[in-house]
C-alpha atoms as a PDB file:
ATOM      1  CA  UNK A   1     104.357  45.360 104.402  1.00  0.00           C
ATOM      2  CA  UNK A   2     100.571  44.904 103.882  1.00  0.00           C
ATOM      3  CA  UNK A   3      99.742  48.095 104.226  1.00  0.00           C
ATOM      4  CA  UNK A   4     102.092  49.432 101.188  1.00  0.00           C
ATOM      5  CA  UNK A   5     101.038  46.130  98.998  1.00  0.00           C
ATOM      6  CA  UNK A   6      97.200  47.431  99.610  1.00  0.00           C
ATOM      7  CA  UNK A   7      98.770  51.010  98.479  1.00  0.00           C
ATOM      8  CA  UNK A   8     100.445  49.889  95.797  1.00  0.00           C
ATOM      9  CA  UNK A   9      97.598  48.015  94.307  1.00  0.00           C
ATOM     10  CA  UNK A  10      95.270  51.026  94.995  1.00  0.00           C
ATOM     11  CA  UNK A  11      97.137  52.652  92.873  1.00  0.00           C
ATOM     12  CA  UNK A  12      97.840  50.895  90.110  1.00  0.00           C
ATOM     13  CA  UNK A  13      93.647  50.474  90.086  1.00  0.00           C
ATOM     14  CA  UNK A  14      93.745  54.018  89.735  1.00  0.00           C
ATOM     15  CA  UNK A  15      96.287  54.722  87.405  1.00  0.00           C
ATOM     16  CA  UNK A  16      94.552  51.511  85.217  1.00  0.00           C
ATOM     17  CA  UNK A  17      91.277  53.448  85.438  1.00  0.00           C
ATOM     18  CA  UNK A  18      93.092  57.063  83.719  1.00  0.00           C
ATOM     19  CA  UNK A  19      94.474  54.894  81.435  1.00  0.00           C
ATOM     20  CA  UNK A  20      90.893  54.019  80.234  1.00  0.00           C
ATOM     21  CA  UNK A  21      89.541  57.091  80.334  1.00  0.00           C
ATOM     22  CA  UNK A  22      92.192  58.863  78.074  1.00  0.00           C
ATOM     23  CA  UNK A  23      92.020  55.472  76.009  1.00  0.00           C
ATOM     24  CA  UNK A  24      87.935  56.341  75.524  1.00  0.00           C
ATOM     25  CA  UNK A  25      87.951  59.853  75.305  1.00  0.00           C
ATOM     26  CA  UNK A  26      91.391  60.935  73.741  1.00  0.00           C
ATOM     27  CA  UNK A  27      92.345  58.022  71.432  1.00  0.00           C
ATOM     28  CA  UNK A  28      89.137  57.977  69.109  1.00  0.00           C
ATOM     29  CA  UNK A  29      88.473  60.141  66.011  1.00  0.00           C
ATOM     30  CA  UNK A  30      87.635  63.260  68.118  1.00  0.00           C
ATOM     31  CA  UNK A  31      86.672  65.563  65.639  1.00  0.00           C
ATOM     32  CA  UNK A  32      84.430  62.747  63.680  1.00  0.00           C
ATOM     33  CA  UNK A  33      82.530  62.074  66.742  1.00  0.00           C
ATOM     34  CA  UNK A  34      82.619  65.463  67.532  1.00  0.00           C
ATOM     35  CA  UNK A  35      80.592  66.714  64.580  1.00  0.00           C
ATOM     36  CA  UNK A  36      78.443  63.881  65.017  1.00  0.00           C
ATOM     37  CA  UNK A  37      77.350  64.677  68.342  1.00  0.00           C
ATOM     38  CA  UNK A  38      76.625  67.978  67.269  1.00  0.00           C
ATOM     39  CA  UNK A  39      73.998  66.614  64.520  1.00  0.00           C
ATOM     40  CA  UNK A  40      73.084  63.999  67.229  1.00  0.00           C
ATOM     41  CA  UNK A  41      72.378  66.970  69.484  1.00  0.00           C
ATOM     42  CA  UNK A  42      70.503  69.042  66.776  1.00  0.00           C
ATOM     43  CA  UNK A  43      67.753  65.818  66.560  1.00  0.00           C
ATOM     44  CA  UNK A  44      64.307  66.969  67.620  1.00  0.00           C
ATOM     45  CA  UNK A  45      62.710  63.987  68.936  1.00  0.00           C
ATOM     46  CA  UNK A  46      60.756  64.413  72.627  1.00  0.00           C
ATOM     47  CA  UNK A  47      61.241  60.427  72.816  1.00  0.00           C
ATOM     48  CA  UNK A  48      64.728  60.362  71.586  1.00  0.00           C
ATOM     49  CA  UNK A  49      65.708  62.986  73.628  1.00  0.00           C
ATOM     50  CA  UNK A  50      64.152  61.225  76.752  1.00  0.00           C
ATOM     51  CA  UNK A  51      66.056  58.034  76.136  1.00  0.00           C
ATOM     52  CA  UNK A  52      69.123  60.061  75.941  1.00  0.00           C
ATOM     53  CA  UNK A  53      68.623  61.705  78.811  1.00  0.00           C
ATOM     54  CA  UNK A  54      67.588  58.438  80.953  1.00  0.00           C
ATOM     55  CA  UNK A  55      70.795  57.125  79.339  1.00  0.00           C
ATOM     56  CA  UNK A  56      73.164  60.425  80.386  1.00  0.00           C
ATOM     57  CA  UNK A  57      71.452  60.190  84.148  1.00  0.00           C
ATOM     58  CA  UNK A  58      72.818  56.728  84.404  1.00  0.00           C
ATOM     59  CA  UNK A  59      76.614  58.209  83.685  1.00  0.00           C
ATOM     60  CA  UNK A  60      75.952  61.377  85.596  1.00  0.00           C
ATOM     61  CA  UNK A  61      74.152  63.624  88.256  1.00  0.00           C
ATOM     62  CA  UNK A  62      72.352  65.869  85.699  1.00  0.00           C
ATOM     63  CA  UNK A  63      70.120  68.316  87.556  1.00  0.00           C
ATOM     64  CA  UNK A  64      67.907  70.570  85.384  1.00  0.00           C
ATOM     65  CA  UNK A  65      65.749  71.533  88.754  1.00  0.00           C
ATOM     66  CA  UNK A  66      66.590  75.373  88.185  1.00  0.00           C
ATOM     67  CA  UNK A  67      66.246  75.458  84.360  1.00  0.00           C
ATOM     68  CA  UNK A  68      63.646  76.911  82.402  1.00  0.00           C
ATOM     69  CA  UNK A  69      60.704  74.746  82.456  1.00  0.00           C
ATOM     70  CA  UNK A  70      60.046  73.452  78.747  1.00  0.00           C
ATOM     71  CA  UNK A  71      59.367  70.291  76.901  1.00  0.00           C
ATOM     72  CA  UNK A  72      62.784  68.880  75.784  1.00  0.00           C
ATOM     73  CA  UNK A  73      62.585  68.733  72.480  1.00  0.00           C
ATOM     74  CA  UNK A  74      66.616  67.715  71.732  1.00  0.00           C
ATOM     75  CA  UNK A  75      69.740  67.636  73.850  1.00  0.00           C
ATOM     76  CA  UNK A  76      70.836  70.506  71.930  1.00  0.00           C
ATOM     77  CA  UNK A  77      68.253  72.514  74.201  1.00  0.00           C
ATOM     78  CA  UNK A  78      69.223  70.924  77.360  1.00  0.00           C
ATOM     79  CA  UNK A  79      72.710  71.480  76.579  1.00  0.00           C
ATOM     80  CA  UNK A  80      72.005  75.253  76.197  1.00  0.00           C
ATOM     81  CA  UNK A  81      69.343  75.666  78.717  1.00  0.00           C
ATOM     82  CA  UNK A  82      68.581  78.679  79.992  1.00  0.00           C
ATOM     83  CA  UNK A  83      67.540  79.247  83.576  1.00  0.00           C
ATOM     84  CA  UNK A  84      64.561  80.163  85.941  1.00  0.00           C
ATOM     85  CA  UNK A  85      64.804  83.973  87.325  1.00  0.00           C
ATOM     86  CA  UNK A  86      67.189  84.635  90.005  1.00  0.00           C
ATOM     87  CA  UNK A  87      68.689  80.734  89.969  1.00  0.00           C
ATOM     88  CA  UNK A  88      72.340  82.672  89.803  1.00  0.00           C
ATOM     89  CA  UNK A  89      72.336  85.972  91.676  1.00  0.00           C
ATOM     90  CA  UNK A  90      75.331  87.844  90.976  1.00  0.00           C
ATOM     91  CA  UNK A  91      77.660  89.732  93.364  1.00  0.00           C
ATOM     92  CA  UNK A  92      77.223  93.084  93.236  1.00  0.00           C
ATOM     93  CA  UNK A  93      80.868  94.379  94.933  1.00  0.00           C
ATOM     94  CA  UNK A  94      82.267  96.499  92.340  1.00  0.00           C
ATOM     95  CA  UNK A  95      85.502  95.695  93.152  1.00  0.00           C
ATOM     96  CA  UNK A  96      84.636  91.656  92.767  1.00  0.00           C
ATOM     97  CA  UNK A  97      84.480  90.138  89.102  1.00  0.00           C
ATOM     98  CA  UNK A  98      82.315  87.486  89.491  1.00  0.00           C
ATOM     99  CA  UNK A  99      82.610  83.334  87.672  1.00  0.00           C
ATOM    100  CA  UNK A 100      81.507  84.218  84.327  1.00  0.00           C
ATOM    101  CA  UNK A 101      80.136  80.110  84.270  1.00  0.00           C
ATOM    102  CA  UNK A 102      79.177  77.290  86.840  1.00  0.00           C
ATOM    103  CA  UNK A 103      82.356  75.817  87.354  1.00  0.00           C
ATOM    104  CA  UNK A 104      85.169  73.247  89.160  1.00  0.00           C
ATOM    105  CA  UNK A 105      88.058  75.393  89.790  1.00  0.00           C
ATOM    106  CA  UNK A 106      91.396  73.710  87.934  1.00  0.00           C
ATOM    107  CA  UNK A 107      94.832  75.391  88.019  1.00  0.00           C
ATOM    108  CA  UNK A 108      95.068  78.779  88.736  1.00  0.00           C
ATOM    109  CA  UNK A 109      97.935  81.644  89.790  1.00  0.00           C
ATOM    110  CA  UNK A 110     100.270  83.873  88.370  1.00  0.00           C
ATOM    111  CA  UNK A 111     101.135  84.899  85.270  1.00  0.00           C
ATOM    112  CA  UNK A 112     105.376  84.935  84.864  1.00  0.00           C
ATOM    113  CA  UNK A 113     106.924  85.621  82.016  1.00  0.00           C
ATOM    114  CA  UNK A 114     104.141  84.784  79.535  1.00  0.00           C
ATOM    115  CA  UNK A 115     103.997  81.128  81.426  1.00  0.00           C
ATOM    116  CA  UNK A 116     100.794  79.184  83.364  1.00  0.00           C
ATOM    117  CA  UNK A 117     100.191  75.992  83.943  1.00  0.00           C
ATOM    118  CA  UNK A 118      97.444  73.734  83.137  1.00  0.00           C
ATOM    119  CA  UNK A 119      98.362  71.460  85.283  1.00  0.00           C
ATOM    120  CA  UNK A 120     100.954  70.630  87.864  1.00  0.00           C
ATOM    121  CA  UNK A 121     104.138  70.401  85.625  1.00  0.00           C
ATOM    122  CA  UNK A 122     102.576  71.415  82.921  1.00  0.00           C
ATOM    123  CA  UNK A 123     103.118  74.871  81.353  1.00  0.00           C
ATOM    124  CA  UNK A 124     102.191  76.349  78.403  1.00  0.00           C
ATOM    125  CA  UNK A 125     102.524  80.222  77.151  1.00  0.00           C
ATOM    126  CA  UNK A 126      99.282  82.874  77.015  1.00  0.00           C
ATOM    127  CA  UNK A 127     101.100  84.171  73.530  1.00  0.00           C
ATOM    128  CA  UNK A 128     100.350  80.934  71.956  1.00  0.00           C
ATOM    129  CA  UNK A 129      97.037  80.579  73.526  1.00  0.00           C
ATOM    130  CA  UNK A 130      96.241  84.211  72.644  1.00  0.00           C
ATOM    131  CA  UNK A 131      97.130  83.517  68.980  1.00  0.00           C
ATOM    132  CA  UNK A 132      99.539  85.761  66.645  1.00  0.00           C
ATOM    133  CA  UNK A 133      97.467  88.968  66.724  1.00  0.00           C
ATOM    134  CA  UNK A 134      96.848  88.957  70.524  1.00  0.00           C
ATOM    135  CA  UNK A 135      98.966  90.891  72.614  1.00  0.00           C
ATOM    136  CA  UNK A 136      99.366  89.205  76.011  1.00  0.00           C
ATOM    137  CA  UNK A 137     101.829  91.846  78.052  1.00  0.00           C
ATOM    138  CA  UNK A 138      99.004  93.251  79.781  1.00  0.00           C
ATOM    139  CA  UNK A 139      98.842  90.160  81.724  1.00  0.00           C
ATOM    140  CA  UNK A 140     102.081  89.842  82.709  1.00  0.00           C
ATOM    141  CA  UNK A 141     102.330  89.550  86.525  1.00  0.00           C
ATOM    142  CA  UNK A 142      98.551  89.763  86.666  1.00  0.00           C
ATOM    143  CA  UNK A 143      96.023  86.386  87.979  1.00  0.00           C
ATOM    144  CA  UNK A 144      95.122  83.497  85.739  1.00  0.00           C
ATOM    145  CA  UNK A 145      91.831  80.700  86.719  1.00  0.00           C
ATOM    146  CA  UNK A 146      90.944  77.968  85.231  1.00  0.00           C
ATOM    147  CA  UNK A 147      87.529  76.680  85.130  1.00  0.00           C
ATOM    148  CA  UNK A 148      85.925  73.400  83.900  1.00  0.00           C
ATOM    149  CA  UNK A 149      82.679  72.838  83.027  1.00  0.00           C
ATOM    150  CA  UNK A 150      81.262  69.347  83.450  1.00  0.00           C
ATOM    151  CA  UNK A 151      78.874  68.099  80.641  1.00  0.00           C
ATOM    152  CA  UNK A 152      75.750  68.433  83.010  1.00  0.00           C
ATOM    153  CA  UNK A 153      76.771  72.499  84.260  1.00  0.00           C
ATOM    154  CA  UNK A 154      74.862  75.051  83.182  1.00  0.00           C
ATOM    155  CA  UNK A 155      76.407  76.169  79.753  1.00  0.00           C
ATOM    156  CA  UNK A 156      75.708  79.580  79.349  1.00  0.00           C
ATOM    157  CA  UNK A 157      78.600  82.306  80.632  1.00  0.00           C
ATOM    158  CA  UNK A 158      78.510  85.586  81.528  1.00  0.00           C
ATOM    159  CA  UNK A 159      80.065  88.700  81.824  1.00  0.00           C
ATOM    160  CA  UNK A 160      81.946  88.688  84.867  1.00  0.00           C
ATOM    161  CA  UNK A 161      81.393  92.938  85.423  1.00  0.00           C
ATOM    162  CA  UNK A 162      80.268  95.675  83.544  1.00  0.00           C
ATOM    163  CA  UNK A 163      82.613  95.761  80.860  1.00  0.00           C
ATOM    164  CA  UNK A 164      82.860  96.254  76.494  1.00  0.00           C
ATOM    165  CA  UNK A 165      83.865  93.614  74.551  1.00  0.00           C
ATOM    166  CA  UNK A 166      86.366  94.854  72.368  1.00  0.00           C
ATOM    167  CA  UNK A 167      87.679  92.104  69.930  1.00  0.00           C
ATOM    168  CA  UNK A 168      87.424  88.343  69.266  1.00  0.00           C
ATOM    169  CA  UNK A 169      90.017  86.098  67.974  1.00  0.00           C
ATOM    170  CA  UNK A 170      88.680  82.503  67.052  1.00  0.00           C
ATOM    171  CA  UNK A 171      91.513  79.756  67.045  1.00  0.00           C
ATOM    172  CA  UNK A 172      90.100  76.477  65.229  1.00  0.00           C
ATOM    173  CA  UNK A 173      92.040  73.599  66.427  1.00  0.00           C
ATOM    174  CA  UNK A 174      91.572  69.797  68.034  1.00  0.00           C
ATOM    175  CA  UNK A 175      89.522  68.386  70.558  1.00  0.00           C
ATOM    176  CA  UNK A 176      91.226  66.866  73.116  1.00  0.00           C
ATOM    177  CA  UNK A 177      89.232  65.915  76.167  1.00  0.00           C
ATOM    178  CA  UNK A 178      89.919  69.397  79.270  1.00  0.00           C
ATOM    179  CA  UNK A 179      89.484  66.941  82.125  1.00  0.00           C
ATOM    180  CA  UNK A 180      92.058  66.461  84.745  1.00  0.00           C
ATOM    181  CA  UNK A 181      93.363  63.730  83.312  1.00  0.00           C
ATOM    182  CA  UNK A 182      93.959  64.390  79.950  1.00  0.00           C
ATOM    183  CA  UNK A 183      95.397  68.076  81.457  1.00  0.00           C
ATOM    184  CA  UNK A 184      98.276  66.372  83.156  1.00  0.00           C
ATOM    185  CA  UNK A 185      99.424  64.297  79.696  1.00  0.00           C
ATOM    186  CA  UNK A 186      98.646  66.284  76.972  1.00  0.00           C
ATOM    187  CA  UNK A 187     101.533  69.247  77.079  1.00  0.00           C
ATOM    188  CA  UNK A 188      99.981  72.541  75.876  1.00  0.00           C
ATOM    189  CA  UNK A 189      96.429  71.184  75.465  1.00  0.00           C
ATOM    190  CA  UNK A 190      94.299  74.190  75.786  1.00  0.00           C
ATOM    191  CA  UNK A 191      96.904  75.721  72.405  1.00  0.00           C
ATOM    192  CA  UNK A 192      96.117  72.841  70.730  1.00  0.00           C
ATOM    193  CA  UNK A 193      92.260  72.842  71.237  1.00  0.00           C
ATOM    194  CA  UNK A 194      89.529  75.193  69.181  1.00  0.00           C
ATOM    195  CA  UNK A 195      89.376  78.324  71.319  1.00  0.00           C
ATOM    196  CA  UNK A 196      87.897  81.875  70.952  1.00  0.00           C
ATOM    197  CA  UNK A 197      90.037  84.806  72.771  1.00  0.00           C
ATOM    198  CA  UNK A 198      87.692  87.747  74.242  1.00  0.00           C
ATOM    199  CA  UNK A 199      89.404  90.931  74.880  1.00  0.00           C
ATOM    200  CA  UNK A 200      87.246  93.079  77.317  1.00  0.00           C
ATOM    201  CA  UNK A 201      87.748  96.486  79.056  1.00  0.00           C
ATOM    202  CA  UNK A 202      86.201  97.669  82.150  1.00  0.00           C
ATOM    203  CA  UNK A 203      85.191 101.232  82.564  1.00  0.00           C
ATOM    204  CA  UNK A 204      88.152 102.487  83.938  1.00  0.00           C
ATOM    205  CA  UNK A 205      90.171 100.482  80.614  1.00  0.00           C
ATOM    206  CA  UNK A 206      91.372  97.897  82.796  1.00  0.00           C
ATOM    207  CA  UNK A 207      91.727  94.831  80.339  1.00  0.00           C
ATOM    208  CA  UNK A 208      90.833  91.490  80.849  1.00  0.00           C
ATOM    209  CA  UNK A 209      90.085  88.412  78.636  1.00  0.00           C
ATOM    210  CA  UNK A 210      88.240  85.512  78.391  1.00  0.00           C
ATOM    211  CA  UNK A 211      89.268  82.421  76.736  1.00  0.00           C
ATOM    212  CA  UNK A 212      86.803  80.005  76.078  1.00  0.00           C
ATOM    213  CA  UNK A 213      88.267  76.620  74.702  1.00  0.00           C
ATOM    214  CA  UNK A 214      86.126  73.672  73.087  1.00  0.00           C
ATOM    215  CA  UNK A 215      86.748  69.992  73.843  1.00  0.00           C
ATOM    216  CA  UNK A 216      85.741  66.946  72.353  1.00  0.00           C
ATOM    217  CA  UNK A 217      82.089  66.242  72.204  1.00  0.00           C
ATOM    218  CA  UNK A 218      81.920  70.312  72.050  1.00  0.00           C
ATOM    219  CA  UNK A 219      83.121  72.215  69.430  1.00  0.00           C
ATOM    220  CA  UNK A 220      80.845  75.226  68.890  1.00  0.00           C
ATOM    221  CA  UNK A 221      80.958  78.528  71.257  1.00  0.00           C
ATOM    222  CA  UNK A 222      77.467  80.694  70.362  1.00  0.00           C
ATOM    223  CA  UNK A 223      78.727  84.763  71.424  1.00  0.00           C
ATOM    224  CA  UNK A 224      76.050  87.068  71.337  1.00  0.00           C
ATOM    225  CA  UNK A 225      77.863  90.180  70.459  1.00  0.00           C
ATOM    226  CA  UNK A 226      78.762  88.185  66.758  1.00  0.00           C
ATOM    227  CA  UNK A 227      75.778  86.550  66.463  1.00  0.00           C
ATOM    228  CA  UNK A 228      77.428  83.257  65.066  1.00  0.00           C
ATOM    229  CA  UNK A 229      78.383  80.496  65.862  1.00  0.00           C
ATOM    230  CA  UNK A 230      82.446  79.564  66.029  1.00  0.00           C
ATOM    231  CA  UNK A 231      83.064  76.043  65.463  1.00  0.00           C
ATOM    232  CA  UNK A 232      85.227  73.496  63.546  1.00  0.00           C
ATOM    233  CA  UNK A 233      83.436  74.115  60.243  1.00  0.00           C
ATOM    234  CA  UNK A 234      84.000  78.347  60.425  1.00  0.00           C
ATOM    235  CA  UNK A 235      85.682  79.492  57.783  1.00  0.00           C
ATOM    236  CA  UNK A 236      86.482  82.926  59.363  1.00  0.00           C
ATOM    237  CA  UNK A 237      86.799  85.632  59.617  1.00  0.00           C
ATOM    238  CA  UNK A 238      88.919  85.250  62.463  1.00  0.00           C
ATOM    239  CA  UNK A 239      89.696  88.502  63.549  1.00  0.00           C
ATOM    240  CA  UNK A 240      86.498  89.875  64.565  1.00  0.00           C
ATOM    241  CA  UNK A 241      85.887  93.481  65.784  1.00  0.00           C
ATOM    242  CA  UNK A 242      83.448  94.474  68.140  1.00  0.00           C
ATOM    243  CA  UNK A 243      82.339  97.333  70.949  1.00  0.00           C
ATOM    244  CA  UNK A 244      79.409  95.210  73.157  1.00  0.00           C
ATOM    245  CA  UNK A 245      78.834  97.058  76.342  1.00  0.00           C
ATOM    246  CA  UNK A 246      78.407  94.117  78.657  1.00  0.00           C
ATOM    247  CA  UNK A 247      76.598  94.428  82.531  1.00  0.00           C
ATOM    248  CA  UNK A 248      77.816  92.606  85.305  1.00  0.00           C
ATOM    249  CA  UNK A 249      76.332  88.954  84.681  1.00  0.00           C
ATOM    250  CA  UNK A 250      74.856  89.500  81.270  1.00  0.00           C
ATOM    251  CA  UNK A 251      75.070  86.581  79.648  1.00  0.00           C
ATOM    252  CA  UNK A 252      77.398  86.485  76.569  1.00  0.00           C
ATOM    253  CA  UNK A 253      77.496  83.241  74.861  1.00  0.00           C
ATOM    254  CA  UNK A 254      77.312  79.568  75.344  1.00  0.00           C
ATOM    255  CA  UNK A 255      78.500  76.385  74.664  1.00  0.00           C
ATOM    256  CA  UNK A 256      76.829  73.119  73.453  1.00  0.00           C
ATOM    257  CA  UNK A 257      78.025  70.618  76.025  1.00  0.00           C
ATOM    258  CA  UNK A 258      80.668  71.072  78.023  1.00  0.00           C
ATOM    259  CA  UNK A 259      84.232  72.671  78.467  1.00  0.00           C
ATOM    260  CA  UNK A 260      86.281  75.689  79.976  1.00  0.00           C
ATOM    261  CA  UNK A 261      86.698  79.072  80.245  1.00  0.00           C
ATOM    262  CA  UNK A 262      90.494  81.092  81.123  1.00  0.00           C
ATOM    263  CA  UNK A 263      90.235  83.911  82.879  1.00  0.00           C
ATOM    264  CA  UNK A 264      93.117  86.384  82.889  1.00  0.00           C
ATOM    265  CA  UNK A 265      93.598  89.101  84.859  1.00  0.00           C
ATOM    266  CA  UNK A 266      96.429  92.313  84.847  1.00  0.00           C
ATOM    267  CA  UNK A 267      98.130  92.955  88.135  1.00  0.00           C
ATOM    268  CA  UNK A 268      95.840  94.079  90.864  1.00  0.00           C
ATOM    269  CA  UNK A 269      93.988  91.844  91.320  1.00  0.00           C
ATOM    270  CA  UNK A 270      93.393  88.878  93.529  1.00  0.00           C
ATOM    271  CA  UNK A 271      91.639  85.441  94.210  1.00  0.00           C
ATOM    272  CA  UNK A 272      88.301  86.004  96.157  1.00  0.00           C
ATOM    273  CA  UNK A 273      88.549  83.860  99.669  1.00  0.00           C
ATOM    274  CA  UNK A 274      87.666  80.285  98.830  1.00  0.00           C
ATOM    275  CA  UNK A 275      88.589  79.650  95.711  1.00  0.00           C
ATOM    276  CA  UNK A 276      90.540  76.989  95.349  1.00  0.00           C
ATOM    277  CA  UNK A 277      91.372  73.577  93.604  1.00  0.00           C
ATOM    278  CA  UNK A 278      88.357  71.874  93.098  1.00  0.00           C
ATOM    279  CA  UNK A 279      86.398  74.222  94.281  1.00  0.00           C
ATOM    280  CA  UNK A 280      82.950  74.469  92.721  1.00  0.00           C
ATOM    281  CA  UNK A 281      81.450  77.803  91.368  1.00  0.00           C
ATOM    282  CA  UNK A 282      78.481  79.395  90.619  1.00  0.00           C
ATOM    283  CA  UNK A 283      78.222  82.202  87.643  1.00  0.00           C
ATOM    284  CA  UNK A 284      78.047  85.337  90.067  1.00  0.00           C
ATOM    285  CA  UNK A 285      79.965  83.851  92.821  1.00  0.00           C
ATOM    286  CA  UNK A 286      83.130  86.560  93.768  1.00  0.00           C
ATOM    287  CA  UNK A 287      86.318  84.753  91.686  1.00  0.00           C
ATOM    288  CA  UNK A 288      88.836  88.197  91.913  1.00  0.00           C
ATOM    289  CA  UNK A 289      89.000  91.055  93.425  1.00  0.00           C
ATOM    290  CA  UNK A 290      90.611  94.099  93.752  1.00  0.00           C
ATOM    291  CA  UNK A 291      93.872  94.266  95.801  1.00  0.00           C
END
């Protein structure tokens, strides 16, 4: 009897404690503070910059040890930090697509008639993820990951093998926190949020895509190959063209704080040993590979 009134007041701690954290980071004006964190960001101030930092170490383990030596000058840079030579060395199996981002792994599996999950219970379709002028049937019985970037990860992602970048579709939407928690009670949250579809082919024209998808606190997705930057203020287009060629672990774009990335997958392919919920990742680490 003790033991299951300890249990049961474990729990309730617990489910008091996601109750909070939605409270703080789902039900406030998330696009307001949003934008304002991205002008925060944008501040150059070395001393500014240091008291935010001191002030983001107390809340989390943020590591820069293996970025870029510099002088801070804004959290905008240490959001988007690049990294020393070889801190990320990338598989070079051709048959393995590696993370395209340092990652937690979240829900992952198989795509069934148009239908993942984000979460256990909670399903939402890749056509209206993908947007109206995205064809998804390529994917259809093919592999699905989700990773989730922390706020302290390394930003930057990468392509995950030699591939071209064939089109971009950016989605502007809400801002609705990715983490575990809000995943499992916000139904169809990564449809909802700003996202940026990126339609790739490998050499041989197998397809894949990338879907990177903002949160709050992070609304702007830099790409490379476009040479803008998507976020809640883009006016389009939103339809945007483009032949990259793209070598295994070349980076491709970035975000300003944290977030996640889809990947999808056509049939054929598999999940590398290891990867599994909650797993953490390295970009370059094996993620699929060939059946």
């Amino acid at each position: 009897m003790l033991d299951t009134l300890v249990k049961a007041g474990a729990l309730r701690r617990i489910a008091q404690q996601e109750d909070l954290n939605f409270l703080l980071t789902n039900r406030i004006p998330r696009i307001a503070l949003t934008r304002l964190m991205g002008h925060w960001s944008r501040i150059e101030s070395p001393w500014l910059t240091r008291l935010s930092l001191a002030v983001w170490r107390r809340f989390a383990d943020l590591d820069l040890g293996d970025a870029r030596p510099r002088r801070w000058r804004s959290l905008h840079e240490v959001f988007t930090r690049e990294l020393v030579e070889g801190a990320r060395p990338v598989d070079p199996d051709p048959r393995v697509l590696v993370s395209p981002c340092d990652a937690i792994v979240g829900a992952f599996g198989t795509v069934q008639q148009d239908r993942v999950f984000q979460a256990k219970g909670m399903p939402y379709t890749m056509r209206e993820l993908f947007g109206p002028s995205q064809d998804p049937a390529p994917f259809e019985g093919g592999t699905y990951v989700t990773l989730r970037l922390t706020s302290t990860m390394y930003h930057r992602f990468h392509a995950p093998a030699d591939a071209r970048l064939g089109h971009v579709t950016y989605l502007s939407g809400d801002t609705w926190n990715v983490n575990p928690i809000a995943l499992a009670r916000v139904e169809r949250l990564f449809c909802r949020n700003e996202r940026a579809v990126l339609r790739l082919a490998l050499a041989d024209g197998t397809p894949l895509a990338l879907v990177p998808v903002a949160a709050v606190l992070v609304a702007s997705i830099r790409l490379h190959a476009l040479d803008v930057r998507l976020h809640l203020r883009w006016r389009g287009p939103n339809e945007m063209p483009c032949d990259a060629a793209l070598q295994r672990g070349q980076e491709m774009g970035w975000f300003e704080h944290g977030s996640t990335i889809l990947v999808f997958a056509p049939p054929g392919f598999d999940l590398a040993p290891g990867i599994a919920p909650g797993h953490r990742l390295k970009m370059g680490e094996p993620l699929l590979r060939r059946a």
